[in-house]
N, C-alpha and C. Protein backbone atom coordinates (compact mmCIF):
# COMPACT_ATOMS: atom_id res chain seq x y z
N UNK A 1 231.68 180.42 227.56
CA UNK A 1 231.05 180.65 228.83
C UNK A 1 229.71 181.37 228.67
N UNK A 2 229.25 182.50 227.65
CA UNK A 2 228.42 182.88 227.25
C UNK A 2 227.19 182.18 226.92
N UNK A 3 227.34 180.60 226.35
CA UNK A 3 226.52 180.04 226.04
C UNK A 3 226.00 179.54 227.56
N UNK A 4 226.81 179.06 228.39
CA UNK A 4 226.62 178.36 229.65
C UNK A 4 225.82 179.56 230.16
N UNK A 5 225.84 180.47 230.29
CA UNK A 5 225.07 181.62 230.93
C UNK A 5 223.17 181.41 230.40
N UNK A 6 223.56 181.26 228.70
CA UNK A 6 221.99 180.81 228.47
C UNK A 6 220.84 179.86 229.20
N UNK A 7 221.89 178.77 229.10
CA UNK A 7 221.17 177.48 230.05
C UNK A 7 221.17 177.63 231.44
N UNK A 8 221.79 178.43 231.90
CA UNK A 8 222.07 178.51 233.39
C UNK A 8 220.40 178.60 234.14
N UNK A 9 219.50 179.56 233.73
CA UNK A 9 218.62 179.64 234.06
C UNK A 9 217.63 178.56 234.45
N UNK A 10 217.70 177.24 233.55
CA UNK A 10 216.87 175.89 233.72
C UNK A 10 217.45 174.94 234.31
N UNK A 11 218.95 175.43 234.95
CA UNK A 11 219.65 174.01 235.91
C UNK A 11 220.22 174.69 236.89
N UNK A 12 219.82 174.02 237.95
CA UNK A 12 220.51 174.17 239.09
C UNK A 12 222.28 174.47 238.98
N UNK A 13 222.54 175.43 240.03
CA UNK A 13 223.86 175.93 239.68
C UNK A 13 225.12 174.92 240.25
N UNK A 14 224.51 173.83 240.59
CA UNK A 14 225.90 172.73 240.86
C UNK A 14 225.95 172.09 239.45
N UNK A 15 225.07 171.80 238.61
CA UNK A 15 225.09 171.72 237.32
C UNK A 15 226.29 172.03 236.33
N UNK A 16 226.19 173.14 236.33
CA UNK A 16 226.94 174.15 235.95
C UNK A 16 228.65 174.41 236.51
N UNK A 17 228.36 173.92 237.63
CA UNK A 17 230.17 173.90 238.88
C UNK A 17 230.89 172.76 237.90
N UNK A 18 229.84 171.66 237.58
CA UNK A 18 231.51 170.46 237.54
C UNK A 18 231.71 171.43 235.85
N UNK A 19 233.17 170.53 235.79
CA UNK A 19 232.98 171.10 234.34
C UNK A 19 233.30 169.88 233.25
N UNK A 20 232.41 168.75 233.44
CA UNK A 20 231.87 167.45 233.35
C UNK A 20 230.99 167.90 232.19
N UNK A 21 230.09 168.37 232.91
CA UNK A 21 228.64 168.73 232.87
C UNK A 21 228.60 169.75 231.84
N UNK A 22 229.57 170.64 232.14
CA UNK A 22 230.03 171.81 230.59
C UNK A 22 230.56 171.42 229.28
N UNK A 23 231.43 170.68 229.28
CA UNK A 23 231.99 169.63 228.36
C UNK A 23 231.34 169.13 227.80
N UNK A 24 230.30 168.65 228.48
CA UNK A 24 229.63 167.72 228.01
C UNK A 24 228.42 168.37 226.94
N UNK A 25 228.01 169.28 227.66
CA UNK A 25 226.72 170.27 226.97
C UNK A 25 227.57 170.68 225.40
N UNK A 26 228.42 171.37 225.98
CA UNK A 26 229.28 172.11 224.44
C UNK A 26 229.58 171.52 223.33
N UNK A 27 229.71 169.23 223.78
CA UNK A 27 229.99 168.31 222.79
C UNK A 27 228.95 168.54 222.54
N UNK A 28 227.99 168.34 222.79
CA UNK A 28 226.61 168.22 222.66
C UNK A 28 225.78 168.95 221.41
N UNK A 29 226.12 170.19 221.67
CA UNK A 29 225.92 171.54 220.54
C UNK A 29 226.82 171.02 219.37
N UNK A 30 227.81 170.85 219.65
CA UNK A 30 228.88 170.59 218.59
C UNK A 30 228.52 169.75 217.71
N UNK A 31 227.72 168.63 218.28
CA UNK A 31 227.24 167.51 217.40
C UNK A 31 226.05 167.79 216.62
N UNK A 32 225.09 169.00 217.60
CA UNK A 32 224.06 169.07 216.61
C UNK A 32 224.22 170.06 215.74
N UNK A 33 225.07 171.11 216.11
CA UNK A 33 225.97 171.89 214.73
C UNK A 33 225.84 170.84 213.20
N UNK A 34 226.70 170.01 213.65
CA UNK A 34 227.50 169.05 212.49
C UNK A 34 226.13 168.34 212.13
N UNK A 35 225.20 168.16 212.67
CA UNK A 35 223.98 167.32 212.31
C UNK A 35 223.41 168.19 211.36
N UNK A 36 223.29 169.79 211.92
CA UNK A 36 222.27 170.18 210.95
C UNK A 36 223.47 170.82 209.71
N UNK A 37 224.43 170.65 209.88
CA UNK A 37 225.34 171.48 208.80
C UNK A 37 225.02 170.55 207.43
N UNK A 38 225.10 168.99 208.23
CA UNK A 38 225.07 168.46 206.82
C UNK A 38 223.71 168.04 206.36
N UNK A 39 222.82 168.17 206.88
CA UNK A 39 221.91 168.19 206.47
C UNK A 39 221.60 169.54 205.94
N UNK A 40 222.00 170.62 205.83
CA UNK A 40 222.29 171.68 205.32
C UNK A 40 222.90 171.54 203.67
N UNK A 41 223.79 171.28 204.01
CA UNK A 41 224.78 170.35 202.66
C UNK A 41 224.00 169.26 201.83
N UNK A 42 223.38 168.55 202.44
CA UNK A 42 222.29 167.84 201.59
C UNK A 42 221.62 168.23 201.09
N UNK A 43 220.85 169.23 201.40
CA UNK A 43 219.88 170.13 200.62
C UNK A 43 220.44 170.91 199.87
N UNK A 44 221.89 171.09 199.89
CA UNK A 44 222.35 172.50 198.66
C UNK A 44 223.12 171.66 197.21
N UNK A 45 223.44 170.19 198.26
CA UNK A 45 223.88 169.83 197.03
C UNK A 45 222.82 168.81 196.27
N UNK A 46 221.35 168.59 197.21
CA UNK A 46 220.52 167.72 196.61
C UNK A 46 220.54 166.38 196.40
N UNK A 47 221.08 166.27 197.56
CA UNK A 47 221.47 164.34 197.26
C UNK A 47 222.27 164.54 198.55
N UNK A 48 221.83 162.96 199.04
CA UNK A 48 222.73 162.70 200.06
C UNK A 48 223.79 161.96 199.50
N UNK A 49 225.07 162.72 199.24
CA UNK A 49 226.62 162.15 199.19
C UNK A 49 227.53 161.40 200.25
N UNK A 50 228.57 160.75 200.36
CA UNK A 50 229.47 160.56 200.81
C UNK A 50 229.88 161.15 202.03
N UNK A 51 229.94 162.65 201.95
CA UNK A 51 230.60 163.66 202.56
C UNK A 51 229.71 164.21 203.78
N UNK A 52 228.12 164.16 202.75
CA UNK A 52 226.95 164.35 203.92
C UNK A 52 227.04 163.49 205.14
N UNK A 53 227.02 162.24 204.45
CA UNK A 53 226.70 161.09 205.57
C UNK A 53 227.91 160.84 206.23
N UNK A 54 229.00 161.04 206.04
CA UNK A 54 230.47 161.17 206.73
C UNK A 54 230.27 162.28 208.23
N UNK A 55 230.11 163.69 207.32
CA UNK A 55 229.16 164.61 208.42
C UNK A 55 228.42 164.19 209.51
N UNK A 56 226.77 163.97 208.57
CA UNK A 56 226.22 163.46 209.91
C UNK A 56 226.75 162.24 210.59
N UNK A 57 227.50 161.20 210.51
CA UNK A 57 227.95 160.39 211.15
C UNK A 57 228.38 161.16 212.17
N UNK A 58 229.38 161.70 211.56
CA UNK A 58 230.21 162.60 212.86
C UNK A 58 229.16 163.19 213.67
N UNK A 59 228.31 164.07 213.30
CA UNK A 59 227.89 164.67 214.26
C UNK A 59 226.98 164.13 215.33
N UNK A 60 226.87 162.69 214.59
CA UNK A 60 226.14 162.27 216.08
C UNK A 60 227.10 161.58 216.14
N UNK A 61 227.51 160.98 216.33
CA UNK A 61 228.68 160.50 217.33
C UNK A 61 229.60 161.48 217.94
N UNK A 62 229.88 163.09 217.85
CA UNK A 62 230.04 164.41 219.01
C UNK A 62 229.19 163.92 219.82
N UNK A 63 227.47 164.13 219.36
CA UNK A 63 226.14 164.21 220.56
C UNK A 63 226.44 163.32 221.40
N UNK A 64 227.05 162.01 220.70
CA UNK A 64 226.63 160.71 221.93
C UNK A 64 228.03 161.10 222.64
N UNK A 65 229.11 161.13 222.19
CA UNK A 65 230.22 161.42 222.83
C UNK A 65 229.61 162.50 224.43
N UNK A 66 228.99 163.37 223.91
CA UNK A 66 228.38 164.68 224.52
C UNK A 66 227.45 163.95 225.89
N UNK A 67 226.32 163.47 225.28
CA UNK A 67 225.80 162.64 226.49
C UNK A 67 226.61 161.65 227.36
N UNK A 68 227.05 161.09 226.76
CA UNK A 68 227.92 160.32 227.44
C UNK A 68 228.62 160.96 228.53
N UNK A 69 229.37 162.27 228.30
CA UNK A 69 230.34 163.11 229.27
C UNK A 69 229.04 163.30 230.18
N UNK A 70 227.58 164.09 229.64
CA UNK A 70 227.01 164.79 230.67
C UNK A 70 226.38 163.20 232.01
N UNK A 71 226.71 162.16 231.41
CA UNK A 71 226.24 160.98 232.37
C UNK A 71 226.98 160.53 233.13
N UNK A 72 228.47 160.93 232.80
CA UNK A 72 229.28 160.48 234.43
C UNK A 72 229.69 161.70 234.91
């Protein structure tokens, strides 16, 4: 809920009511977490592996999952 408090300021507060719209934001983070983790991981292990691109797969497919929620 803490994070929702951050953004609160740049969206209107019916925004914020469904909790559609929250869900959706939090997949959202979640995915770009996992985006930059493994691209994080790419750089420590110096090569894009298996595991990287498994990662970032995932993590954009959270994001789109994420948009997706914040569009219906």
């Amino acid at each position: 809920m803490a994070l929702a408090l951050l953004f609160a300021a740049g969206a209107p507060g019916s925004f914020w009511a469904s909790p559609s719209n929250v869900s959706g934001v939090v997949w959202v983070l979640i995915g770009l977490a996992g985006i930059a983790f493994s691209l994080v991981l790419a750089k420590a292990l110096k090569r894009f592996n298996g595991l990287v691109w498994a990662l970032l797969l995932a993590g954009i497919g959270i994001g789109v999952y994420g948009a997706w929620r914040l569009g219906s």
